[in-house]
Protein backbone atom coordinates (compact mmCIF):
# COMPACT_ATOMS: atom_id res chain seq x y z
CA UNK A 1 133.05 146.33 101.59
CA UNK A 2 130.30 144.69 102.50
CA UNK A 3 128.95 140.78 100.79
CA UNK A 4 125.68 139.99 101.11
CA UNK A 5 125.14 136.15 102.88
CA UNK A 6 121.62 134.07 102.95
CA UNK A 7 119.02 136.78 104.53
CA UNK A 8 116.75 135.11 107.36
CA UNK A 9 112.93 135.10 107.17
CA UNK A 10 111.60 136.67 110.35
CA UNK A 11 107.61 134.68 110.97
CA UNK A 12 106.55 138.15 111.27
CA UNK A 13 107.11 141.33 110.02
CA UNK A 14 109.20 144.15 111.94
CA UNK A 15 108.02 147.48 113.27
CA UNK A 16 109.16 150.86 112.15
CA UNK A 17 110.31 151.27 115.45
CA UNK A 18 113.81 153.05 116.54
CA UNK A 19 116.45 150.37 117.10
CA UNK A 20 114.70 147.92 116.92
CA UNK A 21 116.91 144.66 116.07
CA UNK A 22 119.01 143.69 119.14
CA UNK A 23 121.97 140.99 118.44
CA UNK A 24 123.25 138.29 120.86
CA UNK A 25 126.05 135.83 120.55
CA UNK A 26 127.27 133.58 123.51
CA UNK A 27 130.64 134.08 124.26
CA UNK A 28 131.81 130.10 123.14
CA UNK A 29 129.25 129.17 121.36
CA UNK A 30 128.93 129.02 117.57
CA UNK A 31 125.14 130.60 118.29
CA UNK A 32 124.01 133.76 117.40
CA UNK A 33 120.53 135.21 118.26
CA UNK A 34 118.31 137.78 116.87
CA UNK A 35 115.35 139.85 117.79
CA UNK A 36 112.74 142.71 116.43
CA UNK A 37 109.29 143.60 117.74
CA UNK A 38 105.86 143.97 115.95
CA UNK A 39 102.77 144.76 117.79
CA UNK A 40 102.40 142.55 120.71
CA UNK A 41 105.02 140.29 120.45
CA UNK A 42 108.89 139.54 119.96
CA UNK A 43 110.17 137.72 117.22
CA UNK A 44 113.47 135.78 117.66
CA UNK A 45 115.79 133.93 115.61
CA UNK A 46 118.66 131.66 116.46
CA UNK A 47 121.41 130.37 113.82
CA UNK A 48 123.77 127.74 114.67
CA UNK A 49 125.77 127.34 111.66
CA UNK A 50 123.71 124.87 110.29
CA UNK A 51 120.01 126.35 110.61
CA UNK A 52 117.89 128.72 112.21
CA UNK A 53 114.95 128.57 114.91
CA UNK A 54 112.24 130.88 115.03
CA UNK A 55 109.95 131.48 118.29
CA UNK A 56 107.38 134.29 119.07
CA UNK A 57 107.53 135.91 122.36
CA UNK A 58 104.30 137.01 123.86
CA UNK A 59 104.77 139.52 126.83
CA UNK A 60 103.09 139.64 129.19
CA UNK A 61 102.12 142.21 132.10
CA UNK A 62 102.91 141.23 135.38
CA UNK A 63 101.53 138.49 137.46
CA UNK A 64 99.09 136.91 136.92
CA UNK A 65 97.70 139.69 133.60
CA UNK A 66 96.64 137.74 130.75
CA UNK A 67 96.36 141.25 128.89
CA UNK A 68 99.17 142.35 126.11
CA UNK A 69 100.04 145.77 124.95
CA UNK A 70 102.45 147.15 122.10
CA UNK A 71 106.07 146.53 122.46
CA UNK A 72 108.46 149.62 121.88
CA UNK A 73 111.65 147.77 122.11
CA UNK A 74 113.30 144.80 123.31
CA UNK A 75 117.39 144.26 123.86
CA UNK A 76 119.94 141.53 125.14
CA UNK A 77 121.32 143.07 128.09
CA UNK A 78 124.65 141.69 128.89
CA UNK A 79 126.46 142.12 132.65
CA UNK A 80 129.43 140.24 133.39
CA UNK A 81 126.79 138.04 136.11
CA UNK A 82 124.40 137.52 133.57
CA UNK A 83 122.52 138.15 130.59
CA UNK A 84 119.01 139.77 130.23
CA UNK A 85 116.20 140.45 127.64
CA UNK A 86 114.64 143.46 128.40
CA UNK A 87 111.52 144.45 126.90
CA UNK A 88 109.60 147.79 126.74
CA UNK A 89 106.13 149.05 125.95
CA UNK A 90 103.04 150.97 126.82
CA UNK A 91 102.63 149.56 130.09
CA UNK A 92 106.08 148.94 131.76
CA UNK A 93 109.62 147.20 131.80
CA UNK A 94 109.96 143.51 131.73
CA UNK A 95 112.86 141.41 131.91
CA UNK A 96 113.42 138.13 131.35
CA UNK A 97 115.99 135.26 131.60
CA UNK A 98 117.94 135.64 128.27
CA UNK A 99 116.60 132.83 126.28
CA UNK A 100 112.62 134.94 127.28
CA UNK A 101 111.86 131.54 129.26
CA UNK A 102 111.41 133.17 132.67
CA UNK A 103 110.11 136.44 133.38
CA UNK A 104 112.27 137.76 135.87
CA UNK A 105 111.19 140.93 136.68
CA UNK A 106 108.53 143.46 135.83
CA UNK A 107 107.95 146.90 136.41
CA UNK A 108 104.84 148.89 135.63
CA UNK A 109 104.55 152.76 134.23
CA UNK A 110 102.34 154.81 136.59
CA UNK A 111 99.49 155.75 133.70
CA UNK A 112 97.38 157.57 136.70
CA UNK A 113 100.14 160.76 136.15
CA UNK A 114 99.75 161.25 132.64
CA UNK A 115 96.49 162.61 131.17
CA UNK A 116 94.48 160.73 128.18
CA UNK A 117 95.89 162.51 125.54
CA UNK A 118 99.73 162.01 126.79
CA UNK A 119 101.26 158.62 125.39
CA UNK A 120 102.85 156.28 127.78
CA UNK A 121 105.58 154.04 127.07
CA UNK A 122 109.00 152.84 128.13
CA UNK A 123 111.84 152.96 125.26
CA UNK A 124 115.76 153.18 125.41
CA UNK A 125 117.63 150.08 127.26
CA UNK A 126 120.82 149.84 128.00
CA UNK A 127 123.75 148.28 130.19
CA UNK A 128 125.35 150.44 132.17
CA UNK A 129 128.00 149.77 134.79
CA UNK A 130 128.85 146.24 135.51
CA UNK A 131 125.36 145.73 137.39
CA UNK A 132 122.82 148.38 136.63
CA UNK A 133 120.27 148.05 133.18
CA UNK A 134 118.89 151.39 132.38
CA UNK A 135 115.34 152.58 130.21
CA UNK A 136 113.92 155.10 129.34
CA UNK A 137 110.46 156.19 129.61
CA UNK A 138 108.12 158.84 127.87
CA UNK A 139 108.11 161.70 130.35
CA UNK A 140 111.96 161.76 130.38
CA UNK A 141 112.97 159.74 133.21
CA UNK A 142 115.29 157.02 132.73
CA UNK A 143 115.24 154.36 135.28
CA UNK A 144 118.23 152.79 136.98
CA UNK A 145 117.67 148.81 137.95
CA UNK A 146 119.77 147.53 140.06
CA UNK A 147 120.48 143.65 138.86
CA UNK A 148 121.38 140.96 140.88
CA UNK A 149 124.01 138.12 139.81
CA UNK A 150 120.95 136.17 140.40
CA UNK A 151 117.72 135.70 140.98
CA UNK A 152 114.71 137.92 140.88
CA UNK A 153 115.78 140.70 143.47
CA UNK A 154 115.69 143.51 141.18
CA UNK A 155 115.67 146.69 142.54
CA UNK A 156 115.14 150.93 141.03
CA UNK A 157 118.41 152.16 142.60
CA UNK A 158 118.11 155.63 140.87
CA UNK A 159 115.82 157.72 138.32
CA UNK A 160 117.78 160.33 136.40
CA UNK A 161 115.40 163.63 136.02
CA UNK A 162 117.53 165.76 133.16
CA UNK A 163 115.62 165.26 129.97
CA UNK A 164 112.08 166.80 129.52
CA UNK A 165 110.97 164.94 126.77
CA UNK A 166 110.41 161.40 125.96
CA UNK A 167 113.93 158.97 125.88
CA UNK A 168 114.48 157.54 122.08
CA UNK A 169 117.99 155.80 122.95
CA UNK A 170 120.63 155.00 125.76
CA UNK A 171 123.94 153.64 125.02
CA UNK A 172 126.75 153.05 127.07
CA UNK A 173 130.64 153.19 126.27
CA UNK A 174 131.68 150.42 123.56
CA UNK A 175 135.44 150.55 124.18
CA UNK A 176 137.72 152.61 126.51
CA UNK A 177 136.02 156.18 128.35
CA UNK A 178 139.06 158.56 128.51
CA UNK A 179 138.96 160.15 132.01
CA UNK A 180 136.75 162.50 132.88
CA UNK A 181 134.43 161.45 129.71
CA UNK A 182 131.61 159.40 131.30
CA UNK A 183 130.18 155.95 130.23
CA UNK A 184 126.82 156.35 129.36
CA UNK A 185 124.56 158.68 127.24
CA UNK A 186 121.04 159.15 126.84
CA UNK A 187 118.84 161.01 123.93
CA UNK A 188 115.05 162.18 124.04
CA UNK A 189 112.84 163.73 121.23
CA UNK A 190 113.78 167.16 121.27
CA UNK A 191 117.24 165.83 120.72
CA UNK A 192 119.48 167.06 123.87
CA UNK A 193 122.25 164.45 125.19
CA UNK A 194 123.12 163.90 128.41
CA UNK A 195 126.54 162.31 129.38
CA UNK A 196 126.71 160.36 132.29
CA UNK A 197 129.60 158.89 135.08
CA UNK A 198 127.94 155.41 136.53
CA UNK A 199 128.71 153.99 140.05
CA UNK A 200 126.73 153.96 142.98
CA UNK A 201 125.19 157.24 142.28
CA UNK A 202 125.04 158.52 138.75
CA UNK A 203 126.45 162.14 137.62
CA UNK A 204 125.80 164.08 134.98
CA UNK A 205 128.78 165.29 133.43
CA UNK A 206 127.69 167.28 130.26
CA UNK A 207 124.47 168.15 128.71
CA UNK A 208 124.42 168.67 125.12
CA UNK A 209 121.38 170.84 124.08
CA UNK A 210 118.86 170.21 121.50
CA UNK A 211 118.69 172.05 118.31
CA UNK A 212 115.31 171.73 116.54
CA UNK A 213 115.40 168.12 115.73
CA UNK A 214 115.18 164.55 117.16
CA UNK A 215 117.88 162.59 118.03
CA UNK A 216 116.54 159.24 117.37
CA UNK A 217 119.99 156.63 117.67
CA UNK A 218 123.13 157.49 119.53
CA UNK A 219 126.21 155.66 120.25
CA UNK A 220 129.20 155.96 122.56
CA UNK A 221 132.79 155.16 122.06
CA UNK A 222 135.96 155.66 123.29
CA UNK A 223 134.84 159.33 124.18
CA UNK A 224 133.41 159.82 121.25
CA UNK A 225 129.46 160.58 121.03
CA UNK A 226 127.73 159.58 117.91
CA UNK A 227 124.54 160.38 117.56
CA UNK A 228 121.97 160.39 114.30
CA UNK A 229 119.23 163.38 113.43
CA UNK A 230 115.99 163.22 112.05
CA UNK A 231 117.29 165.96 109.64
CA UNK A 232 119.16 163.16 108.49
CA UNK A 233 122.74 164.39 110.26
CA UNK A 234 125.24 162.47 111.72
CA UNK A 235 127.07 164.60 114.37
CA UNK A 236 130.25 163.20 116.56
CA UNK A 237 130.81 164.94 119.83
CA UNK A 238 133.40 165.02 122.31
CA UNK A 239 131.87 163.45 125.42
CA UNK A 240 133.97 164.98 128.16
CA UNK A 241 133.34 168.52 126.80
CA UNK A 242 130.45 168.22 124.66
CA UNK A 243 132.24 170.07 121.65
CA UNK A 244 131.11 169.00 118.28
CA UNK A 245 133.76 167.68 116.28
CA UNK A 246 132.22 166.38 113.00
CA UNK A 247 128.81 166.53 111.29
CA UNK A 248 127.51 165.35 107.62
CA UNK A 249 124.61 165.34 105.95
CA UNK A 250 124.43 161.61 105.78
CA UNK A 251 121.12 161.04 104.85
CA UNK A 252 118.15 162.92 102.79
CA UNK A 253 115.49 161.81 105.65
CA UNK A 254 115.21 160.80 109.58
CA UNK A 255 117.87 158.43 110.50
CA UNK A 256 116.59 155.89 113.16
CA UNK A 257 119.02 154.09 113.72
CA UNK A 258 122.80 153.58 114.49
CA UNK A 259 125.77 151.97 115.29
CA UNK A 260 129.53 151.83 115.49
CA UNK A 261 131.96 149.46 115.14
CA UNK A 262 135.27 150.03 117.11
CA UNK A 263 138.13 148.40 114.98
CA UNK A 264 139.27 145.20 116.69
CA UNK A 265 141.97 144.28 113.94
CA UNK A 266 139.63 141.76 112.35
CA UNK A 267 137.91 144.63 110.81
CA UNK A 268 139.59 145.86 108.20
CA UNK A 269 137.15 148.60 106.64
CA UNK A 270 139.56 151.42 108.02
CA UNK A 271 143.30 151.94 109.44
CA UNK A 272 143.83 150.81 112.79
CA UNK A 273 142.32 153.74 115.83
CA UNK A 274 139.11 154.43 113.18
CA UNK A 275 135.74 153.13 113.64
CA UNK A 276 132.85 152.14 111.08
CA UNK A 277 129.44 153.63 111.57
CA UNK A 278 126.41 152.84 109.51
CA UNK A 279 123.38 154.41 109.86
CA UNK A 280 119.47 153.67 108.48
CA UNK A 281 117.13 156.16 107.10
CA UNK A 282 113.76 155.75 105.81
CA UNK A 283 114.94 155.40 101.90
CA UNK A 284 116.15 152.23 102.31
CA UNK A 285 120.04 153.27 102.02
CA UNK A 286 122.20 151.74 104.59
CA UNK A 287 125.86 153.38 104.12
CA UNK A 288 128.77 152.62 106.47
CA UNK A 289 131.03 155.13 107.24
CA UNK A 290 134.66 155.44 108.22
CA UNK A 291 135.47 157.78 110.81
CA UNK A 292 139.11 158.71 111.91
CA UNK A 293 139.68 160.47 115.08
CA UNK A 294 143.36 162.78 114.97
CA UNK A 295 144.77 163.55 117.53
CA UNK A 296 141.28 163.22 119.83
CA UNK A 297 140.10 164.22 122.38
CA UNK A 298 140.75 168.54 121.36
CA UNK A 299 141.67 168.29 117.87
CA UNK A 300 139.82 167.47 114.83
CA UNK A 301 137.97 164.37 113.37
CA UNK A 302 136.80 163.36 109.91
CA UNK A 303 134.02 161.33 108.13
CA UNK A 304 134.10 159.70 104.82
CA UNK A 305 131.80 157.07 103.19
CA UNK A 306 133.01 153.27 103.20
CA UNK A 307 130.26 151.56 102.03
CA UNK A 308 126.41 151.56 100.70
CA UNK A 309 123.98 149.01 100.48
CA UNK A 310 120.49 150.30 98.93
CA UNK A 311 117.93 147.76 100.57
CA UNK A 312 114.82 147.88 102.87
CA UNK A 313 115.70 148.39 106.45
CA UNK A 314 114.25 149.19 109.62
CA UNK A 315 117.02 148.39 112.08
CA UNK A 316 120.56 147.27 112.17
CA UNK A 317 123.50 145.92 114.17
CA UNK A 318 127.00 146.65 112.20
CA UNK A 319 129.59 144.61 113.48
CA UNK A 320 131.69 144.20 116.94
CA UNK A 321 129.65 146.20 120.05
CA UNK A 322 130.11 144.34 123.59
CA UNK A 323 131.00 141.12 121.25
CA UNK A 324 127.98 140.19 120.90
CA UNK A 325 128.07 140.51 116.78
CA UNK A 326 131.74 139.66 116.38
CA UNK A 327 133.27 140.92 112.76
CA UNK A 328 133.75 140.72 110.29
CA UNK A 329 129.70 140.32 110.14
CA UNK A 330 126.41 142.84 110.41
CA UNK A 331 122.95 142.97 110.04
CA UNK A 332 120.24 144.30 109.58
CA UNK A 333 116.53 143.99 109.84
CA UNK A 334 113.56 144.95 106.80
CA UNK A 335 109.99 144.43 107.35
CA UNK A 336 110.19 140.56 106.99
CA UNK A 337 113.55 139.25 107.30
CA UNK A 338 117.24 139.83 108.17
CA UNK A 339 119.46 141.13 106.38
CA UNK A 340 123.53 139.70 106.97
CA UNK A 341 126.88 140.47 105.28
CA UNK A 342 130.41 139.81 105.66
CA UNK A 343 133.07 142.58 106.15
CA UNK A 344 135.46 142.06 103.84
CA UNK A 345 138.94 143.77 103.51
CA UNK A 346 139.43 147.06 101.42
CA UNK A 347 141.29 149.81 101.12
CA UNK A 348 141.31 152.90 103.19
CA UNK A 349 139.05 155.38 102.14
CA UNK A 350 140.36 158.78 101.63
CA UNK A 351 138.67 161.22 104.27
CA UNK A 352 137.37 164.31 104.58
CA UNK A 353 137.45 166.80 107.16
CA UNK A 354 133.40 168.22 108.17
């Protein structure tokens, strides 16, 4: 179960944005940084152990532009060379050294394409690779930037063209892709997948179609898709055949956002090989789930509640993905503050097959 710890005041409130609370902690270090958008700028927290700092990131547009617009998303990037905050909004990609001191890079969306009426924005970031970041944009592309160990050389090494609708999330593999399952996966509005192999050139491995609804959050682990509805469904699917393994009706209304947990052995929530998922919806309820995988990949999977926390939340980060929110701790983010528990240990859960 999950015990609630000291929440931290944000010094502004938090959008109703999709994923919008990235976590990073320094591998090290007892330091552990968070960040949400609203409007035009980035709010960001750091905790030490013994106190928090707050600071408010305005972005800005290339160059020498003074202007602002509204942020869409903004995520600790982390590449074994180096770390990067990545921000997205109306008007293009920036990316900045990780602590948002130094703008590193910045890359504008070509408005003159779209007509009036047709929103523009840049949403869905993501490591992918080793040395590529990759985002999402509202027509459907998703841009491949080539990153450096150092410096400002950044490069677009590739634009992916399968998705026909605007990108809500990216998300590459957590823990171990079984071969022939791919490492990355992206979602747009209409709610199709596509799974992707990264390298030098990417390849599209398997294209899950859409089927009515929005897929606002997905996740990848271990070959195992996990992606959340706005019908409020939770659906796990095989990544190297696209099969759907497991679905529940999690939630009454649009989930929008997600995360999973792969079990580390500090995590105790479920028996070793399961993973925790918790998902947010607009209620407010913010359950964690235990998922158990037998016999994967071609055999069946199950879902069963863990855990539920009723509360006011926009955004979350359970715990464990790429290390940067080690357990047994997760958060998550309401309109003016963050929300942070403590894992502790519990009994299996008895599960049941969907």
């Amino acid at each position: 179960m999950y015990r609630k710890e000291k929440s931290i005041q944000l010094k502004s409130s938090s959008a109703a944005l999709y994923n919008n609370l990235s976590v990073l902690r320094p591998p090290g270090r007892q330091l552990a940084c968070f960040s949400a958008v609203h409007g035009p700028s980035l709010s960001v927290v750091s905790a030490d152990g013994l106190g928090f700092s707050h600071r408010q990131l305005q972005a800005k547009e290339g160059g020498m532009a003074v202007s602002t617009s509204v942020l869409t998303q903004a995520a600790w990037c982390v590449l074994p060379s180096r770390v990067l905050l990545v921000l997205t909004s109306q008007k293009g990609i920036q990316m900045y050294e990780s602590d948002g001191s130094i703008m590193v890079y910045w890359h504008a969306l070509d408005v003159a394409e779209h007509t009036p009426a047709q929103a523009v924005f840049a949403r869905g970031i993501a490591a992918a690779g080793g040395r590529f970041i990759c985002v999402g944009t509202s027509s459907g592309l998703v841009l491949v930037f080539d990153i450096p160990p150092k410096g400002t050389n950044i490069t677009v090494s590739e634009v992916l063209e399968q998705h026909h609708d605007a990108i809500t999330d990216i998300a590459a593999e957590l823990g171990q892709a079984p071969d022939g399952a791919g490492d990355l996966v992206t979602a747009d509005d209409a709610g199709t997948l596509c799974i992707w192999s990264t390298g030098e050139e990417f390849t599209l491995l398997s294209k899950i179609p859409a089927f009515g609804c929005c897929c606002a959050s997905v996740k990848l682990w271990n070959g195992i898709v996990a992606a959340g509805y706005g019908n409020g469904q939770i659906r796990l699917y095989e990544a190297a055949t696209s099969l759907l393994r497991a679905e529940v009706n999690a939630h009454a209304r649009w989930i929008y956002a997600l995360d999973v947990a792969p079990q580390t052995g500090k995590v105790q929530l479920a028996a070793p090989g399961h993973l925790s998922l918790c998902a947010a919806s607009h209620p407010g309820i913010l359950p964690a789930w235990s998922v158990a995988a037998r016999g994967w990949p071609g055999r069946g999977c199950s879902l069963a509640p863990a855990h539920s926390t009723a509360t006011s939340v926009a955004s979350l980060q359970p715990p464990g993905p790429h290390g940067v929110c080690p357990a047994p701790f997760a958060a998550a983010v309401g309109r003016r503050g963050l929300l942070c528990s403590r894992l502790e240990a519990q009994q299996e859960p008895r599960h049941r097959q969907c």
